[in-house]
Protein backbone atom coordinates (compact mmCIF):
# COMPACT_ATOMS: atom_id res chain seq x y z
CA UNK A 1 38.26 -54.00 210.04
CA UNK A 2 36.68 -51.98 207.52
CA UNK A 3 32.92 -52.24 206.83
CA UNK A 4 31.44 -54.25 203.46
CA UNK A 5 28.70 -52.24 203.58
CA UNK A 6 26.08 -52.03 205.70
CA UNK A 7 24.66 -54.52 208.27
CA UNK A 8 21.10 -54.74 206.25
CA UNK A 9 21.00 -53.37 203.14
CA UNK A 10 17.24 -52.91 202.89
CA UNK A 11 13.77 -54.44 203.80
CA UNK A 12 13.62 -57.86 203.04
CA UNK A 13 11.59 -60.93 203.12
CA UNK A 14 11.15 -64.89 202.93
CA UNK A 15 8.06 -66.89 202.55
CA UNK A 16 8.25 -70.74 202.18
CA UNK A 17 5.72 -73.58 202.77
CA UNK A 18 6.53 -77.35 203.40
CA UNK A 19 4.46 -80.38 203.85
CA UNK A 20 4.57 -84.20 203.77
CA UNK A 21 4.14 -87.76 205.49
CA UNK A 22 5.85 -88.83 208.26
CA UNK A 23 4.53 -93.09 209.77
CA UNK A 24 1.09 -92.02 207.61
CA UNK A 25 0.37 -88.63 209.20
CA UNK A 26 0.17 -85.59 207.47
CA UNK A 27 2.32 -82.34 208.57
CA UNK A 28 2.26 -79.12 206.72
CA UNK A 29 3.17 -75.47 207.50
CA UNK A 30 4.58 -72.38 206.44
CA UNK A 31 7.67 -70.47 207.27
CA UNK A 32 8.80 -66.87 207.08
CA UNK A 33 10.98 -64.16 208.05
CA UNK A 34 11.20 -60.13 207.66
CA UNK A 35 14.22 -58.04 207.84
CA UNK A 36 15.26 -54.24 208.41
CA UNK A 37 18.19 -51.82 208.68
CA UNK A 38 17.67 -50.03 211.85
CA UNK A 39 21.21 -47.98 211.59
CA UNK A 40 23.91 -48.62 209.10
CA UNK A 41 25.91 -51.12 211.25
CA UNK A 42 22.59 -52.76 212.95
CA UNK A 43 19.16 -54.78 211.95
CA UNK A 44 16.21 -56.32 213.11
CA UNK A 45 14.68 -59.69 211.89
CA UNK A 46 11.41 -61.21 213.06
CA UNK A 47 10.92 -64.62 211.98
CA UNK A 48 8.52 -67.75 212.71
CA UNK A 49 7.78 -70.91 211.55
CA UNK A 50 3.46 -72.28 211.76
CA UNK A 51 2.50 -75.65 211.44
CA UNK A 52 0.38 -78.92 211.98
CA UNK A 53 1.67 -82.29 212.66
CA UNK A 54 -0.69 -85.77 213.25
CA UNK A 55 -3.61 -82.84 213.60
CA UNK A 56 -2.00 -80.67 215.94
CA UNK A 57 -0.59 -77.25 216.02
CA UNK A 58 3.01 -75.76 216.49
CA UNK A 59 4.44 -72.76 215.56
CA UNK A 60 7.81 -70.51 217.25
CA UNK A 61 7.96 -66.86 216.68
CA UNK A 62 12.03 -65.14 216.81
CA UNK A 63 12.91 -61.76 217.14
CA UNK A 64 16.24 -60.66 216.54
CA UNK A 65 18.26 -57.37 217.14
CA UNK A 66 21.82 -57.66 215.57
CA UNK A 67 25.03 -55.53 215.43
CA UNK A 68 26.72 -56.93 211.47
CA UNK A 69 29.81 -56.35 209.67
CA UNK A 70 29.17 -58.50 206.42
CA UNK A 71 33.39 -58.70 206.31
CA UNK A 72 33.23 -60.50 209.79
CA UNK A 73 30.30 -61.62 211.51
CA UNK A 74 27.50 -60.83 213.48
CA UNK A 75 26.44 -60.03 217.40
CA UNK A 76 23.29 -60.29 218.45
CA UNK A 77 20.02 -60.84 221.50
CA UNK A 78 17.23 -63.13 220.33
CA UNK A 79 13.92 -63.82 221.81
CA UNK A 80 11.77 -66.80 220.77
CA UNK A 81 8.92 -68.28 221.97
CA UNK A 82 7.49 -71.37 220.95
CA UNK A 83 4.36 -73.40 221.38
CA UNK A 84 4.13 -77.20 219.98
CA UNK A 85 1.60 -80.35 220.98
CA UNK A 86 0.80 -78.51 224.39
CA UNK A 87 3.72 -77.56 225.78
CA UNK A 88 4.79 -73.77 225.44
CA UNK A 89 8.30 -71.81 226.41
CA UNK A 90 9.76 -68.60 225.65
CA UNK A 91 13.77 -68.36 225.17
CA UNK A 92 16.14 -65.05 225.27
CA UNK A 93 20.18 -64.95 225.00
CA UNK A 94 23.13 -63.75 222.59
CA UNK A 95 23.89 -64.63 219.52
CA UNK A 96 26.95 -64.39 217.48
CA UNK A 97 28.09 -65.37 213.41
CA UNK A 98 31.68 -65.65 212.33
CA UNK A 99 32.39 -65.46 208.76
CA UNK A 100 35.29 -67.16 206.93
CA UNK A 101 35.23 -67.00 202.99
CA UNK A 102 32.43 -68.97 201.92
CA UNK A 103 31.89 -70.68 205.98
CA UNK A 104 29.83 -69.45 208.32
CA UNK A 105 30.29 -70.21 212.22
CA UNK A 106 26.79 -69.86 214.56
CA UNK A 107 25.81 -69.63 218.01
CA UNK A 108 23.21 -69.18 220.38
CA UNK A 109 22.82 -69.59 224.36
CA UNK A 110 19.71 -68.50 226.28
CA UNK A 111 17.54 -69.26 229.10
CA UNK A 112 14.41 -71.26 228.82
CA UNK A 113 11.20 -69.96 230.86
C-alpha cells in the first residue's frame, strides 16, 4: 500500500452560496469548508452550511479529523451539530471513504443527542 502523497496537501478552502424558490418562498444561504494537514498521513476539515428557508434560520457546523491515503481511502471521527426551524441536535461517529479509480464509496454512523 504505498502512499500517493500525503493525506492533505496544504490549507485549503471552499466558499459557495445558493438560493431560490421553493411553493413561493424564498431560501438562500451560504456554504463552506476549510481544510489542513495536521501530519503527513492525517487532516482536519471544519465545514458548515448557513441558511434561511420561508424566513427562518438553519445552519449545521462539521468537524472532521481524518487518517487518508489518496491511493485508498479515508478513516475518520466527525462531529456535527445542527440547528434548523427550532429543533437542534449534535451528532459524533466514524467515518470511512473507499476509493476505486474514478468511484468513491462513503460512510458515516453516529449517535444523535
Amino acid at each position: 500500500m504505498a502512499l500517493a502523497g500525503p493525506a492533505v496537501s496544504g490549507p485549503n478552502a471552499t466558499l459557495g452560496g445558493f438560493g431560490g424558490t421553493w411553493d413561493g418562498s424564498g431560501f438562500g444561504g451560504a456554504q463552506g469548508s476549510w481544510t489542513v494537514p495536521v501530519t503527513p498521513m492525517t487532516g482536519a476539515q471544519i465545514d458548515g452550511i448557513l441558511g434561511t428557508a420561508n424566513g427562518q434560520f438553519w445552519g449545521q457546523l462539521n468537524g472532521h479529523y481524518f487518517w487518508r491515503n489518496p491511493n485508498n481511502g479515508l478513516l475518520g471521527l466527525y462531529a456535527a451539530a445542527t440547528t434548523q426551524f427550532g429543533y437542534s441536535d449534535f451528532r459524533i461517529g466514524p467515518e470511512a471513504e473507499i476509493y476505486s479509480g474514478p468511484f468513491t464509496l462513503s460512510g458515516v454512523a453516529g449517535v444523535i443527542r
